[in-house]
C-alpha atoms as a PDB file:
ATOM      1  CA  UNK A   1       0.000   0.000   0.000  1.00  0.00           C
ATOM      2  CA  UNK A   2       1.364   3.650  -0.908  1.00  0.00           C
ATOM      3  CA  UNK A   3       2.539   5.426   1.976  1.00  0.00           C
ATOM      4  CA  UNK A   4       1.147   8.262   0.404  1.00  0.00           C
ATOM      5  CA  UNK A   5      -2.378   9.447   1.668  1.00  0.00           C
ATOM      6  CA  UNK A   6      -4.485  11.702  -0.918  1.00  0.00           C
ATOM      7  CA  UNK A   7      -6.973  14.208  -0.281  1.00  0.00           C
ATOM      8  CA  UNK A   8      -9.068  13.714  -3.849  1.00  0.00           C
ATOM      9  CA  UNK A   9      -8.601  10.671  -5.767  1.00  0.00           C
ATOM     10  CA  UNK A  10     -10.926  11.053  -8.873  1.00  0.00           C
ATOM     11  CA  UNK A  11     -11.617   8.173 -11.071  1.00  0.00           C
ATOM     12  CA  UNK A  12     -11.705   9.071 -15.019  1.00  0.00           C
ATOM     13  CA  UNK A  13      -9.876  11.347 -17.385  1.00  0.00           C
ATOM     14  CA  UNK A  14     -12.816  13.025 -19.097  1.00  0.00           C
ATOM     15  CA  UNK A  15     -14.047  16.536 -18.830  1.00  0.00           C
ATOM     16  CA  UNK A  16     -15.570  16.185 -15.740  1.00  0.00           C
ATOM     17  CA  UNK A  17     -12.633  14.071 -13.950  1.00  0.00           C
ATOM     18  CA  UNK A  18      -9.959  16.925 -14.982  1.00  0.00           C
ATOM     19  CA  UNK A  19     -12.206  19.805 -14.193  1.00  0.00           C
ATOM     20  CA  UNK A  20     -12.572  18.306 -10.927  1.00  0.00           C
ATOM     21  CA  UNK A  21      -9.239  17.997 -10.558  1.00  0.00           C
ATOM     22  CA  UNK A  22      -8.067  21.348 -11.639  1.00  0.00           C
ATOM     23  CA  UNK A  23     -10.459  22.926  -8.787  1.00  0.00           C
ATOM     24  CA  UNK A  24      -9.764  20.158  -6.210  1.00  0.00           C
ATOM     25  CA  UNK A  25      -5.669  20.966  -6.767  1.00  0.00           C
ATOM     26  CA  UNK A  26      -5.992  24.613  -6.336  1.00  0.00           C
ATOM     27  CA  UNK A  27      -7.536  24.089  -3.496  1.00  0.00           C
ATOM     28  CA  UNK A  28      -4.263  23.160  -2.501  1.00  0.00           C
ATOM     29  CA  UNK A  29      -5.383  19.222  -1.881  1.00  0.00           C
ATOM     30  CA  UNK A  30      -3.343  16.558  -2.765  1.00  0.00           C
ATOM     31  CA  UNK A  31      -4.953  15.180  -5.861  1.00  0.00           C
ATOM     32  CA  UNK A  32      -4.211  11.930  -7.405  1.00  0.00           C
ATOM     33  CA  UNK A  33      -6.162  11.655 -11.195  1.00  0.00           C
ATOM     34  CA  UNK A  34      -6.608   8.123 -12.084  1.00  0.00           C
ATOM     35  CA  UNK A  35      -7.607   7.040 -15.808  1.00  0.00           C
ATOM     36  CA  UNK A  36      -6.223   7.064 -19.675  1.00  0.00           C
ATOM     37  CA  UNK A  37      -7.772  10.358 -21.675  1.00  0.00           C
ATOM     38  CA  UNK A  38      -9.003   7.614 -24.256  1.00  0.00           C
ATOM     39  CA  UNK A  39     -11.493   5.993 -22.516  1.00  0.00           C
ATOM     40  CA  UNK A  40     -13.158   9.467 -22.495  1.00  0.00           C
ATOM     41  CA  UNK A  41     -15.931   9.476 -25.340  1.00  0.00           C
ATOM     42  CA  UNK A  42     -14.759  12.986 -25.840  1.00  0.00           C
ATOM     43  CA  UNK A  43     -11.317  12.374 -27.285  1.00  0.00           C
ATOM     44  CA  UNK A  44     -12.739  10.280 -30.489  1.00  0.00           C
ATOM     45  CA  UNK A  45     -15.567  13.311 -30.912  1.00  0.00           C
ATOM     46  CA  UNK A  46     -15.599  17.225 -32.591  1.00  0.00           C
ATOM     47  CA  UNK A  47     -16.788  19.655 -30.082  1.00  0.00           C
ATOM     48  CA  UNK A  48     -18.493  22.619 -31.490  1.00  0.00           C
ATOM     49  CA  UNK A  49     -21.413  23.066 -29.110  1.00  0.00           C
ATOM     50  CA  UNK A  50     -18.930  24.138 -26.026  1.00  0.00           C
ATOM     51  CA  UNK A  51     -18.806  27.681 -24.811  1.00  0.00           C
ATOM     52  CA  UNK A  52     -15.700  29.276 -26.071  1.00  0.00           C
ATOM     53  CA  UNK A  53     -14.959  27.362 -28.819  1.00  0.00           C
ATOM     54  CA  UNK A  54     -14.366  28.655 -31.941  1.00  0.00           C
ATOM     55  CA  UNK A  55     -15.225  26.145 -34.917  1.00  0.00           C
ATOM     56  CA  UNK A  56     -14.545  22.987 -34.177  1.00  0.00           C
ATOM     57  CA  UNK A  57     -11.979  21.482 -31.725  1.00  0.00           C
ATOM     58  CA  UNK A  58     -10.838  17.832 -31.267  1.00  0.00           C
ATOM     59  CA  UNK A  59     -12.026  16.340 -28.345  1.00  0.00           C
ATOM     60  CA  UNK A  60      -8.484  14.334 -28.162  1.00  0.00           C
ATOM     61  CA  UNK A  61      -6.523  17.817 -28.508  1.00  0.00           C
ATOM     62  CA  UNK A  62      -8.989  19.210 -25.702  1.00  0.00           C
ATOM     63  CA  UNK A  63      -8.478  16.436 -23.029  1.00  0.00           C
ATOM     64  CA  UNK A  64      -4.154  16.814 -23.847  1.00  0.00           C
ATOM     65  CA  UNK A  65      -4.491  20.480 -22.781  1.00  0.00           C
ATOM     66  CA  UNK A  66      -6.630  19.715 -19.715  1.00  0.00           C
ATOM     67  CA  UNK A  67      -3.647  16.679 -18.468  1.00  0.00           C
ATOM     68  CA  UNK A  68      -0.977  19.301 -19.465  1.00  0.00           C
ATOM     69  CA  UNK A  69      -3.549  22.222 -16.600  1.00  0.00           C
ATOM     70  CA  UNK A  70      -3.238  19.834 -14.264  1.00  0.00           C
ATOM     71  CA  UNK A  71       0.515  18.946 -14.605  1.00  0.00           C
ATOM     72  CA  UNK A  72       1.070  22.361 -14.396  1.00  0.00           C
ATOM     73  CA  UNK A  73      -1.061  22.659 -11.053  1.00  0.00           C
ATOM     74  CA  UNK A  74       0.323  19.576  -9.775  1.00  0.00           C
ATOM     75  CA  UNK A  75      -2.212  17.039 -10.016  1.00  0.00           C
ATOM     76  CA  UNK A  76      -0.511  13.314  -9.875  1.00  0.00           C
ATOM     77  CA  UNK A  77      -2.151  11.674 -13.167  1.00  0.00           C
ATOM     78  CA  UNK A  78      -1.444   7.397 -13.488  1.00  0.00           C
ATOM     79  CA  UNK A  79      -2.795   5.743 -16.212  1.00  0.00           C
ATOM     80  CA  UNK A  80      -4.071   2.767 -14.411  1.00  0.00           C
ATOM     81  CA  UNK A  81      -7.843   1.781 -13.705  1.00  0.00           C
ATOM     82  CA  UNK A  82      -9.143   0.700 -10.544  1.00  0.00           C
ATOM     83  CA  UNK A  83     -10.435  -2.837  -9.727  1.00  0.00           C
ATOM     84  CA  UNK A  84     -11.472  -2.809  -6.415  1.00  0.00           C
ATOM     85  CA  UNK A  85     -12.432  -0.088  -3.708  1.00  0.00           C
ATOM     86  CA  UNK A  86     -13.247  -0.571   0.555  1.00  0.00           C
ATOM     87  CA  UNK A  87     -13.352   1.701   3.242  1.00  0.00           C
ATOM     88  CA  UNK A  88     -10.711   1.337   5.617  1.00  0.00           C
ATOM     89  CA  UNK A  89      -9.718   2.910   9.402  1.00  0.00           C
ATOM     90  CA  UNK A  90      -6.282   4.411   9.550  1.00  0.00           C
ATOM     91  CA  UNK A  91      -4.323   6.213  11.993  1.00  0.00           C
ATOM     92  CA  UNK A  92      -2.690   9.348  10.614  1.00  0.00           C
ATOM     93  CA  UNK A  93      -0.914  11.332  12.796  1.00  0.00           C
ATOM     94  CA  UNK A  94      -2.340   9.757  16.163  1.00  0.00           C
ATOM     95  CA  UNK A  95      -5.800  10.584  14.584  1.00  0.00           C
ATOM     96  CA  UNK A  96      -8.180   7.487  13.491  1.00  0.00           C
ATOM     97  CA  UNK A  97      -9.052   8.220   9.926  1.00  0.00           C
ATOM     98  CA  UNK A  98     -11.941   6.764   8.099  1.00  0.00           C
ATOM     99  CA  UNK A  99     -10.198   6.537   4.383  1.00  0.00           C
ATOM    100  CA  UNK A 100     -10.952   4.829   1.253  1.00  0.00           C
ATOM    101  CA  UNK A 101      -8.481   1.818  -0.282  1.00  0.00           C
ATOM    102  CA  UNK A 102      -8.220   2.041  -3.903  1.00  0.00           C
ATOM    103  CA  UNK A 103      -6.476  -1.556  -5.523  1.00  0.00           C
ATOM    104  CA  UNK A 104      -4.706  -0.223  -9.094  1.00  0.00           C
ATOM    105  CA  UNK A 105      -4.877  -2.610 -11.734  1.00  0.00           C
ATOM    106  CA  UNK A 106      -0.797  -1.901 -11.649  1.00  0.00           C
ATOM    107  CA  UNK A 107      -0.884  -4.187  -8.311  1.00  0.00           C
ATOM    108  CA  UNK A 108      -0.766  -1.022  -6.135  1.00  0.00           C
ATOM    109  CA  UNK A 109      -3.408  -0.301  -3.624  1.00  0.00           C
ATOM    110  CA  UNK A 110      -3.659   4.047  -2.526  1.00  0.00           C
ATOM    111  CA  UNK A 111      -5.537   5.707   0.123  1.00  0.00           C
ATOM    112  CA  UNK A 112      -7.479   8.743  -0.093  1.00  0.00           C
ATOM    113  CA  UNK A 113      -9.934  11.140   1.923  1.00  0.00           C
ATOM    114  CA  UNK A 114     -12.473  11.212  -1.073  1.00  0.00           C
ATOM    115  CA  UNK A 115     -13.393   9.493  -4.521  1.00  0.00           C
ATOM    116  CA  UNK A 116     -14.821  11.201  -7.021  1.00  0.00           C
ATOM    117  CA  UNK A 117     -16.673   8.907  -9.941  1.00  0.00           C
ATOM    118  CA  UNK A 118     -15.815  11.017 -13.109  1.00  0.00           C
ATOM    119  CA  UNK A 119     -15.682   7.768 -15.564  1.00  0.00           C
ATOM    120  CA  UNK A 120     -18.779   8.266 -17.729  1.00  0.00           C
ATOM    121  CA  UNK A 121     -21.012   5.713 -18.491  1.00  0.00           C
ATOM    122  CA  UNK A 122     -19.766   1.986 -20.051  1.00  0.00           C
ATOM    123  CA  UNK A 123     -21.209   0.661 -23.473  1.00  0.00           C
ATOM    124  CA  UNK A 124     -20.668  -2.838 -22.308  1.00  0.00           C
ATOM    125  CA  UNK A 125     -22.677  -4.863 -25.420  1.00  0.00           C
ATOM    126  CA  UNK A 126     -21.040  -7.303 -27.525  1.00  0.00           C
ATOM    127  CA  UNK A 127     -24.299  -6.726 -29.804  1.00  0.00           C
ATOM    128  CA  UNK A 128     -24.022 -10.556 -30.993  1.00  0.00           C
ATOM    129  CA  UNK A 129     -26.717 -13.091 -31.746  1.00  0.00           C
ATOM    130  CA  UNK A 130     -27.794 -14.479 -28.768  1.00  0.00           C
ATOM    131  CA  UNK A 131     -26.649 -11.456 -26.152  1.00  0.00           C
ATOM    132  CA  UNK A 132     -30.068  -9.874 -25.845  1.00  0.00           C
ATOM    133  CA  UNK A 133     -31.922 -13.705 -25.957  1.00  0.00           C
ATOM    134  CA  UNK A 134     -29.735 -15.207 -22.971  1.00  0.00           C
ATOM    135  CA  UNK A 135     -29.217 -12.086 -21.304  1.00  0.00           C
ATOM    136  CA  UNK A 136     -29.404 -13.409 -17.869  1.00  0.00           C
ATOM    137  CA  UNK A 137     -29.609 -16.603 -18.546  1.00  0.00           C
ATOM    138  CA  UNK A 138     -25.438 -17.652 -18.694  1.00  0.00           C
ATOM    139  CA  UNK A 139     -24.728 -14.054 -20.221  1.00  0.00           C
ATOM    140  CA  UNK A 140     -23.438 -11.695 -17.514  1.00  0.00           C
ATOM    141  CA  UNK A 141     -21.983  -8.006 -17.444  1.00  0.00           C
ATOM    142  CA  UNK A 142     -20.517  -8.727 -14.176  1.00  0.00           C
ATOM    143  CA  UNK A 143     -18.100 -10.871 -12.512  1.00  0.00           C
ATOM    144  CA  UNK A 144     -18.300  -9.561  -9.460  1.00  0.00           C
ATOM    145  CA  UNK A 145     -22.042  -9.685  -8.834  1.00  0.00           C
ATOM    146  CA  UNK A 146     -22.608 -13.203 -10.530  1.00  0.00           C
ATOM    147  CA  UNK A 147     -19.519 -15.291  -9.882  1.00  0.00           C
ATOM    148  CA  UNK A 148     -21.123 -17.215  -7.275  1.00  0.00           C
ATOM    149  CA  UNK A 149     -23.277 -19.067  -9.496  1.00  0.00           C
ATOM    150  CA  UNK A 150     -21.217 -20.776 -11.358  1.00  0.00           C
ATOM    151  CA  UNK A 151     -19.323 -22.621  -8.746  1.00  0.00           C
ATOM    152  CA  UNK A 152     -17.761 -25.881 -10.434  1.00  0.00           C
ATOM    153  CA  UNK A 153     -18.829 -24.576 -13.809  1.00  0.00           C
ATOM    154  CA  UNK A 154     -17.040 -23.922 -17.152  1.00  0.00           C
ATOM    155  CA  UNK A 155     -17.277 -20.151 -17.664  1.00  0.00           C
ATOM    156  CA  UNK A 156     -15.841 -17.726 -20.616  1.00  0.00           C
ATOM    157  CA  UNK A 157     -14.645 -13.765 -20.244  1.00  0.00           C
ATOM    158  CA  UNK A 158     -14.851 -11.923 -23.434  1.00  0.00           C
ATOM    159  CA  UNK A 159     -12.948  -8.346 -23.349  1.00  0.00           C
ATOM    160  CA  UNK A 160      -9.302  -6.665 -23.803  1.00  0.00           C
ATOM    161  CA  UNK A 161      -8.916  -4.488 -20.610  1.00  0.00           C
ATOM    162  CA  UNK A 162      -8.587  -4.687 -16.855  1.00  0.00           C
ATOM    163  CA  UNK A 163     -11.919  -5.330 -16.043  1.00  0.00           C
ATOM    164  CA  UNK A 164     -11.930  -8.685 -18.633  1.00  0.00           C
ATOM    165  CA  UNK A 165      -8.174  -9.930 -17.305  1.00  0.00           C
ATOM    166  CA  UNK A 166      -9.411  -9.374 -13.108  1.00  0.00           C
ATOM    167  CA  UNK A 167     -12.494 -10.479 -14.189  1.00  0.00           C
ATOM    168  CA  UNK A 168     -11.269 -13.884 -15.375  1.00  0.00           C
ATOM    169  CA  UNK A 169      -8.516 -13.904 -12.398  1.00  0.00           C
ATOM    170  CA  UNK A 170     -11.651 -13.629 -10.118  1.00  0.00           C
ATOM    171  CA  UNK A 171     -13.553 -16.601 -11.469  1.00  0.00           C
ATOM    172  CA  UNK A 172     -10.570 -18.740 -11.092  1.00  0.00           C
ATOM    173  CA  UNK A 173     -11.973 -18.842  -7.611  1.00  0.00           C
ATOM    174  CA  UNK A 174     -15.514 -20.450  -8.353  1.00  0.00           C
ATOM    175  CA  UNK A 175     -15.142 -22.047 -11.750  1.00  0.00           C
ATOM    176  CA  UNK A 176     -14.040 -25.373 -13.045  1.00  0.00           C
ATOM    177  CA  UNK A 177     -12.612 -23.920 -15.803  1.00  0.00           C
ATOM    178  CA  UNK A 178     -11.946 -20.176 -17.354  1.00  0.00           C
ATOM    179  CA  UNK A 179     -11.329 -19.410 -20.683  1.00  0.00           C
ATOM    180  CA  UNK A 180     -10.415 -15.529 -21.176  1.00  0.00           C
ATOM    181  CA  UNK A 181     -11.102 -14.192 -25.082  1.00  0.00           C
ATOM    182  CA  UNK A 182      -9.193 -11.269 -26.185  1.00  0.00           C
ATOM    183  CA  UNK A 183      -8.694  -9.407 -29.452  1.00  0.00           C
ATOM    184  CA  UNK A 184      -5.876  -7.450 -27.754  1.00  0.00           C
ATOM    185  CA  UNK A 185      -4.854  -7.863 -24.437  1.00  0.00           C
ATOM    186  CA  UNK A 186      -4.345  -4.539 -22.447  1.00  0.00           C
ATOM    187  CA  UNK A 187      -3.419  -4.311 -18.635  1.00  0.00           C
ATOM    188  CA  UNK A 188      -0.539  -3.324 -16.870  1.00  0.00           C
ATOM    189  CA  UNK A 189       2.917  -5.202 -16.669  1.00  0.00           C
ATOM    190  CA  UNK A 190       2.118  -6.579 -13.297  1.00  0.00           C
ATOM    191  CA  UNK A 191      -2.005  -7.697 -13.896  1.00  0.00           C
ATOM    192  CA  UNK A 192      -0.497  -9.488 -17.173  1.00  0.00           C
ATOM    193  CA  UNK A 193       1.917 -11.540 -15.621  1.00  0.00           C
ATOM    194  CA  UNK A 194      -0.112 -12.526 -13.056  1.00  0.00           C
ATOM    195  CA  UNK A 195      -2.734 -13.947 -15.957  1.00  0.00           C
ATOM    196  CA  UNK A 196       0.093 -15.596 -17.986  1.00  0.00           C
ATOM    197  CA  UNK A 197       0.465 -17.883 -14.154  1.00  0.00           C
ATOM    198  CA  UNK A 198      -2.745 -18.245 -13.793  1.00  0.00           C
ATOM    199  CA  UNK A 199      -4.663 -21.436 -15.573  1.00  0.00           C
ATOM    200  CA  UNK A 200      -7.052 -19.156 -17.231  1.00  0.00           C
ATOM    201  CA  UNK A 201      -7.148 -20.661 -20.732  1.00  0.00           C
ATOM    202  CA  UNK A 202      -6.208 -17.357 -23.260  1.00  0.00           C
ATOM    203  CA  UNK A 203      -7.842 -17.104 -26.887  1.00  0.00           C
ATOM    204  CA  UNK A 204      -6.152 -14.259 -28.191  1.00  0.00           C
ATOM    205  CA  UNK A 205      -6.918 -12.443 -31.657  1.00  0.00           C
ATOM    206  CA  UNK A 206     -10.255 -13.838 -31.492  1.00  0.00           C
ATOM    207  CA  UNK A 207     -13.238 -12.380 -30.506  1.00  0.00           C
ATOM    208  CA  UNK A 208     -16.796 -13.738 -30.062  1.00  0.00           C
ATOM    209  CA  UNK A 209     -19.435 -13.757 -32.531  1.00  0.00           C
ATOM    210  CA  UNK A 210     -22.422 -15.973 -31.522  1.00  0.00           C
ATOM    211  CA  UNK A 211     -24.317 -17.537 -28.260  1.00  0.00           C
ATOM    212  CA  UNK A 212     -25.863 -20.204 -28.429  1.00  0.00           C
ATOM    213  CA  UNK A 213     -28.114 -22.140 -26.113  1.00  0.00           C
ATOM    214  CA  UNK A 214     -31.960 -23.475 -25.488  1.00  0.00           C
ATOM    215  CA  UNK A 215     -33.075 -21.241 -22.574  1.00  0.00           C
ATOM    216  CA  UNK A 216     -29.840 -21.141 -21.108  1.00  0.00           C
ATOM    217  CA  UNK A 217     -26.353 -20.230 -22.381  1.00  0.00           C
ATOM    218  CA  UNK A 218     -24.314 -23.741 -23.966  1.00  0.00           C
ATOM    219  CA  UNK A 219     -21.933 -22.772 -26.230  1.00  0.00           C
ATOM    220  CA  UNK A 220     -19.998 -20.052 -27.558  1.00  0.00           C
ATOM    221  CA  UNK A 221     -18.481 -19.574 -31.223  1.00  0.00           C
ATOM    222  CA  UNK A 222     -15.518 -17.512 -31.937  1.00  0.00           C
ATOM    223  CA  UNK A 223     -14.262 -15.543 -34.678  1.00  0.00           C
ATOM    224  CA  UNK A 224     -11.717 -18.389 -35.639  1.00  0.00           C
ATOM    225  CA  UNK A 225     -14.274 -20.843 -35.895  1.00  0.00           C
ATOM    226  CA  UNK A 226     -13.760 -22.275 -32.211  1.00  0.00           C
ATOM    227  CA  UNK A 227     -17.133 -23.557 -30.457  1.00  0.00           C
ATOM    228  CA  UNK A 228     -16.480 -23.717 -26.808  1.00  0.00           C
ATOM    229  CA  UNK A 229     -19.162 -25.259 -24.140  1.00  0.00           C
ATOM    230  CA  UNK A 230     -19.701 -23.138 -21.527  1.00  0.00           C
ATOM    231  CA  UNK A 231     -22.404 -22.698 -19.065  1.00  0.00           C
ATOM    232  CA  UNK A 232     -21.462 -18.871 -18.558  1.00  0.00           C
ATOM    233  CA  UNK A 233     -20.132 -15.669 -20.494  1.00  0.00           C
ATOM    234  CA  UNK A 234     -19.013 -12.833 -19.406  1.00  0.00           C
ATOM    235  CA  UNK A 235     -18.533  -9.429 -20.860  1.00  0.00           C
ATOM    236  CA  UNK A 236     -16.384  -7.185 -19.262  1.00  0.00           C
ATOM    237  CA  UNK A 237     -15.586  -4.687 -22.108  1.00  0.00           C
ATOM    238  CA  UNK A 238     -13.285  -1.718 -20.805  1.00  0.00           C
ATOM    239  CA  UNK A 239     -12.235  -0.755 -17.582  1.00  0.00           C
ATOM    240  CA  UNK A 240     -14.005  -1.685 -14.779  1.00  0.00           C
ATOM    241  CA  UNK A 241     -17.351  -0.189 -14.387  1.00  0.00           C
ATOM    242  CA  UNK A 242     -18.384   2.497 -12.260  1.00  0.00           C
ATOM    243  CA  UNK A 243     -21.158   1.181 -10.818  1.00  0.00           C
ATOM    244  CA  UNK A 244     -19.823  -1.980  -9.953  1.00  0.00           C
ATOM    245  CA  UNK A 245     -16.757  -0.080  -8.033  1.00  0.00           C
ATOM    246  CA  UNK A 246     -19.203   2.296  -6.251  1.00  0.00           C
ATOM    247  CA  UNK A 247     -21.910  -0.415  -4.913  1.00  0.00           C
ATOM    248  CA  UNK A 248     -18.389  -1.472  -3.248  1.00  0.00           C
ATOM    249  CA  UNK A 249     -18.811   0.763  -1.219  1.00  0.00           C
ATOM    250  CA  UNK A 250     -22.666   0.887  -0.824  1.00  0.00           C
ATOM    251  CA  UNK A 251     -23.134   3.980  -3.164  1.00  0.00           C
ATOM    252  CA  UNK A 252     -26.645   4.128  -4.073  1.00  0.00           C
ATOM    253  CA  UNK A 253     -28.158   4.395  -7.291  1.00  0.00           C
ATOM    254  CA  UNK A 254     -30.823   6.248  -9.093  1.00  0.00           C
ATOM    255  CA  UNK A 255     -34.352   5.108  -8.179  1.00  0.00           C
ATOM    256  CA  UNK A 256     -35.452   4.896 -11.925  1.00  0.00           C
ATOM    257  CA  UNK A 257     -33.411   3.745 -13.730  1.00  0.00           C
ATOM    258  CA  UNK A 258     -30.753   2.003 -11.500  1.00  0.00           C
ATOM    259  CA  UNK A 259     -28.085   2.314 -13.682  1.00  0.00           C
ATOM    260  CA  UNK A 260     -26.795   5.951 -12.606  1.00  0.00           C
ATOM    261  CA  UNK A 261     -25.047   7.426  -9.363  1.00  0.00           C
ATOM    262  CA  UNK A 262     -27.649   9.200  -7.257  1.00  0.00           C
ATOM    263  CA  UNK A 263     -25.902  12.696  -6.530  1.00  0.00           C
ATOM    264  CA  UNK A 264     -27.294  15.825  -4.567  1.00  0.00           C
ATOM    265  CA  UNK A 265     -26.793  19.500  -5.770  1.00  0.00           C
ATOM    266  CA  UNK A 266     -23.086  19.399  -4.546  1.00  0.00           C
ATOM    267  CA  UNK A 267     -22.863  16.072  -6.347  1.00  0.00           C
ATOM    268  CA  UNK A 268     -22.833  13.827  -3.003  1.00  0.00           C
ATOM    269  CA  UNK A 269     -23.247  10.467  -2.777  1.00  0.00           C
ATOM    270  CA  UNK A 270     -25.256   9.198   0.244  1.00  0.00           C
ATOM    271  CA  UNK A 271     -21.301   7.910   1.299  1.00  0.00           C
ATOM    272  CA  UNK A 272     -19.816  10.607   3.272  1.00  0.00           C
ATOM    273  CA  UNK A 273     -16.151  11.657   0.890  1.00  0.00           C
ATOM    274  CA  UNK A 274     -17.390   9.912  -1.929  1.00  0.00           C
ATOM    275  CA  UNK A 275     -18.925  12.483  -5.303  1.00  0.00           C
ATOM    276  CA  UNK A 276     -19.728  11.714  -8.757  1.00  0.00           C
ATOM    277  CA  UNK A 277     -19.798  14.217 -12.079  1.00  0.00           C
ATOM    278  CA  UNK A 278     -20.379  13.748 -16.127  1.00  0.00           C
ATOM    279  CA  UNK A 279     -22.403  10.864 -17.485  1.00  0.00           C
ATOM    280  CA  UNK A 280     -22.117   8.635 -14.514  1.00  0.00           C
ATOM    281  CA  UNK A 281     -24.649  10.814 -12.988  1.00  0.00           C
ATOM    282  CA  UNK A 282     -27.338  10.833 -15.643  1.00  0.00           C
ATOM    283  CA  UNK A 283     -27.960  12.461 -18.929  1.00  0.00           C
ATOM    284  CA  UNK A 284     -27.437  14.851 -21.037  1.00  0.00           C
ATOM    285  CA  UNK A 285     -24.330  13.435 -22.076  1.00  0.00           C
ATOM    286  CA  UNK A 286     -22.992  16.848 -22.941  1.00  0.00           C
ATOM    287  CA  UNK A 287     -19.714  18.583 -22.164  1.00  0.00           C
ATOM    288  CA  UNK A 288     -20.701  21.359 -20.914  1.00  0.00           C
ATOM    289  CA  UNK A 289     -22.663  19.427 -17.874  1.00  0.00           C
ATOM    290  CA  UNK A 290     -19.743  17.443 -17.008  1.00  0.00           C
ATOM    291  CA  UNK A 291     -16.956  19.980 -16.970  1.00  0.00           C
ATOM    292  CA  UNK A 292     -20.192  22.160 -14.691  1.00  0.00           C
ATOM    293  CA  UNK A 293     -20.262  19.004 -12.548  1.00  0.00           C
ATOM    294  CA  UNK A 294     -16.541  18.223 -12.394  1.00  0.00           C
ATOM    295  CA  UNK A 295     -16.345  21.738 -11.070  1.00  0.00           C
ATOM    296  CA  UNK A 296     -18.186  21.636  -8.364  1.00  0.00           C
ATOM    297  CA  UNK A 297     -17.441  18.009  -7.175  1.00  0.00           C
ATOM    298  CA  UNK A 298     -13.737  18.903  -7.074  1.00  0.00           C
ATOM    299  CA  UNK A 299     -14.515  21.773  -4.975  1.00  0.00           C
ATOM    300  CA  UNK A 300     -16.861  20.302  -2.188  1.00  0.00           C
ATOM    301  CA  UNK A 301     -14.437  16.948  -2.460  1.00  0.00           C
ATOM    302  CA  UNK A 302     -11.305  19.247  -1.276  1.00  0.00           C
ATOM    303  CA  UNK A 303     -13.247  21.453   0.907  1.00  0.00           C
ATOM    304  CA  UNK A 304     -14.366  17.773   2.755  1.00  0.00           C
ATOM    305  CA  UNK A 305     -10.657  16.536   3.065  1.00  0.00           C
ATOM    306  CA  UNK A 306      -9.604  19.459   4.480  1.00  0.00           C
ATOM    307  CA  UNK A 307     -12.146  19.563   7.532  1.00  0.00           C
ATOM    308  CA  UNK A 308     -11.321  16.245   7.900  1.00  0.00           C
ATOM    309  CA  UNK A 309      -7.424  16.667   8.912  1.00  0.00           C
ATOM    310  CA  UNK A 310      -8.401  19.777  11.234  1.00  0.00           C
END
């Protein structure tokens, strides 16, 4: 665990992760930023609809001049995503602390005062045959909620990132047998080696592109022509998901729709330390809102560290 304790650890490197940043640093917090600016849907996009923009700016060239603000302020920036989070008790400086434990898909594991949820909303669908038909029936978009029901079962991950690589690490734990299927496989030096140990069975440059099964997932095919029985799948596309990191920590969700953070006005969580901004928190899916919302998270998020070290 890093010796290190941070004031504002904000999760996502969009528009509403580095405004909340910028305002948590000069707030003179200690600010740890923790994401990759291409996960943001912003830096494939053209942004013409933001105040102050004249013409028509690249989202990617936007995000590089927010990182290189928040260099110069001295926000820490790593680009590593998070898999797990708990609430801890610490003693710093013969004070009992309540904290928050962050484990970094880089093997690390940080503390901080507050979290902020700044990681915009996953688009987690294969869109295959068979997705939508056995949805819930052996096809899962989430290891950590579902792993416990296929104890002694053969199960399959499908997905490139962290989320897909701790995700088939994790069912190593309940399943017979775990076969992990990656186009490209992208984690960090320390989460790959750890796979390459494991028995997870790896189907690289292959992807899936049917499930099949008579009221209950049976059999996947692959892109190489593979069929693999399986009485599970998986998908765990990206980093891992918001939502599954803040029901960690008992973060409630939006009473609708259930697949939002429920915020207040100063973008609180009902989690005392813990805020959420951009798309996490709900539509419109605009700019604008989440750089508002970054804002103001980062600002109540340093203002709460603070009273907590007096």
């Amino acid at each position: 665990m890093s010796a290190t304790i941070y004031d504002v650890v904000i999760i996502g490197a969009g528009p509403a992760g580095i405004q909340a940043a910028i305002h948590a640093t000069r707030k003179k917090t200690n600010v740890l930023v923790l994401g990759r600016i291409e996960n943001s849907a912003i830096y494939w996009a053209h942004v013409e609809n933001y105040a102050c923009i004249r013409g028509v700016a690249d989202g990617k060239d936007l995000l590089e001049a927010g990182i290189s603000q928040l260099e110069h302020f001295g926000a820490e920036i790593q680009p590593y995503d998070v898999l797990k989070i708990a609430q801890i008790s610490q003693i710093v400086q013969e004070k009992e602390e309540e904290l928050f434990a962050l484990e970094l898909e880089s093997g690390e594991t940080v503390t901080s005062r507050t979290i902020i949820f700044a990681m915009g909303v996953s688009k987690n669908k294969l869109s295959v045959p068979g997705e939508k038909e056995l949805s819930g029936m052996g096809v899962s978009y989430c290891v950590d909620c579902d792993a416990n029901f296929y104890r002694g079962d053969t199960v399959m991950v499908v997905g490139n990132q962290s989320a897909a690589i701790d995700g088939a690490l994790t069912l190593l734990d309940y399943a017979a047998k775990v076969y992990l299927v990656a186009e490209e496989l992208q984690g960090s030096e320390a989460m790959l080696n750890k796979l390459h140990d494991s028995t997870v069975e790896l189907h690289t440059d292959d992807w899936v592109q049917e499930i099949t099964g008579n009221g209950k997932v049976e059999e996947i095919l692959l892109k190489s022509g593979s069929k693999i029985t399986v009485n599970g799948i998986f998908i765990e596309l990206g980093s891992k998901g918001a939502l599954e990191l803040a029901t960690q920590v008992g973060v409630m969700l939006d009473t609708e729709y259930f697949k939002y953070i429920a915020v207040n006005r100063k973008q609180e969580t009902n989690i005392p330390g813990i805020y959420a901004a951009g798309d996490i928190v709900g539509p419109p899916y605009q700019m604008a809102k989440a750089v508002g919302e970054g804002c103001v998270a980062g600002m109540e998020a340093a203002m709460f560290a603070r009273k907590k070290q007096r």
